[in-house]
C-alpha atoms as a PDB file:
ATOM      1  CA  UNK A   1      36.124  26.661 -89.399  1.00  0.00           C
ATOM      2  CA  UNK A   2      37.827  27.378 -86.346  1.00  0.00           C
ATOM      3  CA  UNK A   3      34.338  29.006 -84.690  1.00  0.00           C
ATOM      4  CA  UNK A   4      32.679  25.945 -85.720  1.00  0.00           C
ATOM      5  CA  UNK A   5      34.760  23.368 -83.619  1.00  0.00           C
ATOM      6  CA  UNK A   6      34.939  26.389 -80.414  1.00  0.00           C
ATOM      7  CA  UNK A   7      31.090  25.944 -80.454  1.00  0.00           C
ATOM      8  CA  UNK A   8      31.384  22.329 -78.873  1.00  0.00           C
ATOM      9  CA  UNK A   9      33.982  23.196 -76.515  1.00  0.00           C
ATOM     10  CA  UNK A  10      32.232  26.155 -75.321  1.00  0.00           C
ATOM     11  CA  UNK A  11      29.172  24.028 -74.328  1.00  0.00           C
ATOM     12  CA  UNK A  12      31.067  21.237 -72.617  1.00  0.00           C
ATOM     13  CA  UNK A  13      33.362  24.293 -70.788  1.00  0.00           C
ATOM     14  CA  UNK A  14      30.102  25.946 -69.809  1.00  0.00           C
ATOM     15  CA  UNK A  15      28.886  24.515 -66.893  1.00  0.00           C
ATOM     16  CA  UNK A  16      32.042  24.783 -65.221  1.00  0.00           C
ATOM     17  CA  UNK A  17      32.387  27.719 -62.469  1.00  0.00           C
ATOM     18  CA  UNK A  18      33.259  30.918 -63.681  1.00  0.00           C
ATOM     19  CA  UNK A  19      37.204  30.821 -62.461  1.00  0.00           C
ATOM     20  CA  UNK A  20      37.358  27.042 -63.789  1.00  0.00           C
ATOM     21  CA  UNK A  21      36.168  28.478 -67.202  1.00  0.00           C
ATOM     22  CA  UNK A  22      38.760  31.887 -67.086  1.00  0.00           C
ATOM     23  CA  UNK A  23      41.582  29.250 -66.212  1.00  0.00           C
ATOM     24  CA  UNK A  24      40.646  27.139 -69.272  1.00  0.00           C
ATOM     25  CA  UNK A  25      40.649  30.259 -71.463  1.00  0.00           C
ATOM     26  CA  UNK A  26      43.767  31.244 -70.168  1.00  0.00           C
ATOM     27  CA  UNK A  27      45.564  27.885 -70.716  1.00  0.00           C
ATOM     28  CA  UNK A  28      43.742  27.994 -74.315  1.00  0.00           C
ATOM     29  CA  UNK A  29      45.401  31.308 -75.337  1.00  0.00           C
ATOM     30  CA  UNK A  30      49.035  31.021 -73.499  1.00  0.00           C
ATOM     31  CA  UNK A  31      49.368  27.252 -75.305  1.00  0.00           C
ATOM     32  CA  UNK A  32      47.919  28.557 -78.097  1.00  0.00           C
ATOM     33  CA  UNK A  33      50.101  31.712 -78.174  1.00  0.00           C
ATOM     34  CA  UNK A  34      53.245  29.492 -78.865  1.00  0.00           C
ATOM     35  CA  UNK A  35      51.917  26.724 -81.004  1.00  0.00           C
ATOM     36  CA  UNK A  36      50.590  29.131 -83.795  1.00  0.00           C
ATOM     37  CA  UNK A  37      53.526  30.887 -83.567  1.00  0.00           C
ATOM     38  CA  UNK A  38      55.286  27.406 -83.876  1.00  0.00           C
ATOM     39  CA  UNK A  39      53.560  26.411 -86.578  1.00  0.00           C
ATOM     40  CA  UNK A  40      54.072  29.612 -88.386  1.00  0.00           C
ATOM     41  CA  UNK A  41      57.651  29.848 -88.104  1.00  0.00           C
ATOM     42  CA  UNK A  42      57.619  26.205 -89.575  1.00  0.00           C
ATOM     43  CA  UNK A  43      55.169  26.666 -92.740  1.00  0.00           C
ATOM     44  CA  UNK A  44      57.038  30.054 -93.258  1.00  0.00           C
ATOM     45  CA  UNK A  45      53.761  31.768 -93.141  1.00  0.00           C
ATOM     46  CA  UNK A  46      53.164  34.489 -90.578  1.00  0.00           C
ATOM     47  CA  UNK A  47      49.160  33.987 -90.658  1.00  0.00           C
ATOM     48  CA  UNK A  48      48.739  30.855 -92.442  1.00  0.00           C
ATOM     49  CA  UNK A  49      44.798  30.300 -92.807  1.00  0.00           C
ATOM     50  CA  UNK A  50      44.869  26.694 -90.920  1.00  0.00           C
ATOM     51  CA  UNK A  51      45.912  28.325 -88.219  1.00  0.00           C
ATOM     52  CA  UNK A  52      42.353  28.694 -86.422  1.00  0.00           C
ATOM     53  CA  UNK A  53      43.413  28.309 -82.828  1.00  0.00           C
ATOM     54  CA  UNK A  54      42.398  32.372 -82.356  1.00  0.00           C
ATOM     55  CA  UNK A  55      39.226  31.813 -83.740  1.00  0.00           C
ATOM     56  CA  UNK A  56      38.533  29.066 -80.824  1.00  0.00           C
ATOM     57  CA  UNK A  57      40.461  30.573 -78.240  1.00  0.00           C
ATOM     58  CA  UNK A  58      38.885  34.194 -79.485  1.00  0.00           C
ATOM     59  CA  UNK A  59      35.275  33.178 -79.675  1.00  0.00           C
ATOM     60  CA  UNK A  60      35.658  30.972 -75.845  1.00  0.00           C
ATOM     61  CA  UNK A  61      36.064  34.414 -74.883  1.00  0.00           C
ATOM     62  CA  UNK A  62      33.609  35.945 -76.471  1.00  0.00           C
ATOM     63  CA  UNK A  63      30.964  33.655 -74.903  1.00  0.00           C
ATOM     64  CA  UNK A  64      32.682  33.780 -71.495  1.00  0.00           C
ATOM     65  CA  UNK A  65      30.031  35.403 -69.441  1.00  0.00           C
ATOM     66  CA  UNK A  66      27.441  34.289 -71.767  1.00  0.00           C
ATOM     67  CA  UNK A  67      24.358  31.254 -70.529  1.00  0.00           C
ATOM     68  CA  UNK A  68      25.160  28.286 -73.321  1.00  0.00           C
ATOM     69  CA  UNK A  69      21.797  29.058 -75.067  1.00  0.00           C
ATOM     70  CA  UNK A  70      21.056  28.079 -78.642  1.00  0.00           C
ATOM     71  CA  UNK A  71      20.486  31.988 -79.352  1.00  0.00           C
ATOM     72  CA  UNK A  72      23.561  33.249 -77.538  1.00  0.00           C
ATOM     73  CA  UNK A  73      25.910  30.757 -79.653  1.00  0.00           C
ATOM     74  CA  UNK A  74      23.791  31.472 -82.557  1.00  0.00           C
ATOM     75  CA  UNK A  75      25.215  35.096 -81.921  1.00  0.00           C
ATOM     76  CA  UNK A  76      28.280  34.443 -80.815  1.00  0.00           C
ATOM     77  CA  UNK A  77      28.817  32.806 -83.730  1.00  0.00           C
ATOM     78  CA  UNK A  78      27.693  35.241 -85.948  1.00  0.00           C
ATOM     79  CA  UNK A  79      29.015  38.168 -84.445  1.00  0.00           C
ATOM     80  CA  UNK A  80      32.283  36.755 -83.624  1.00  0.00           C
END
């Protein structure tokens, strides 16, 4: 579930320069870093399947040096 809402963000973050993108990503994993382990902690679960954050964060990197094509998200997705 978590690829499927990444797939949206990674078109609207695509035409951004390269270092605009990296510096998005970045944010993305440091914020999401604490608040899945946050959210852990509180629903006493270490890997709690609603926590999807890594699948975003995970597949934005994936597709980072990749041309927002319908057959490069179309494998992004599926190989991700």
């Amino acid at each position: 579930a978590g690829t499927l809402v990444a797939v949206p963000l990674f078109l609207l973050l695509a035409p951004l320069p390269l270092a605009a993108y990296a510096g998005v990503l970045l944010a993305a994993i440091a914020v999401g870093i604490w608040a899945c382990g946050a959210s852990a902690r509180k629903l006493g679960v270490h890997d709690h399947g609603g926590i999807v954050w890594d699948e975003i964060a995970g597949f934005l990197l994936a597709m980072l040096l990749m041309a927002p094509t319908l057959a490069n998200v179309v494998a992004g997705f599926l190989l991700f």
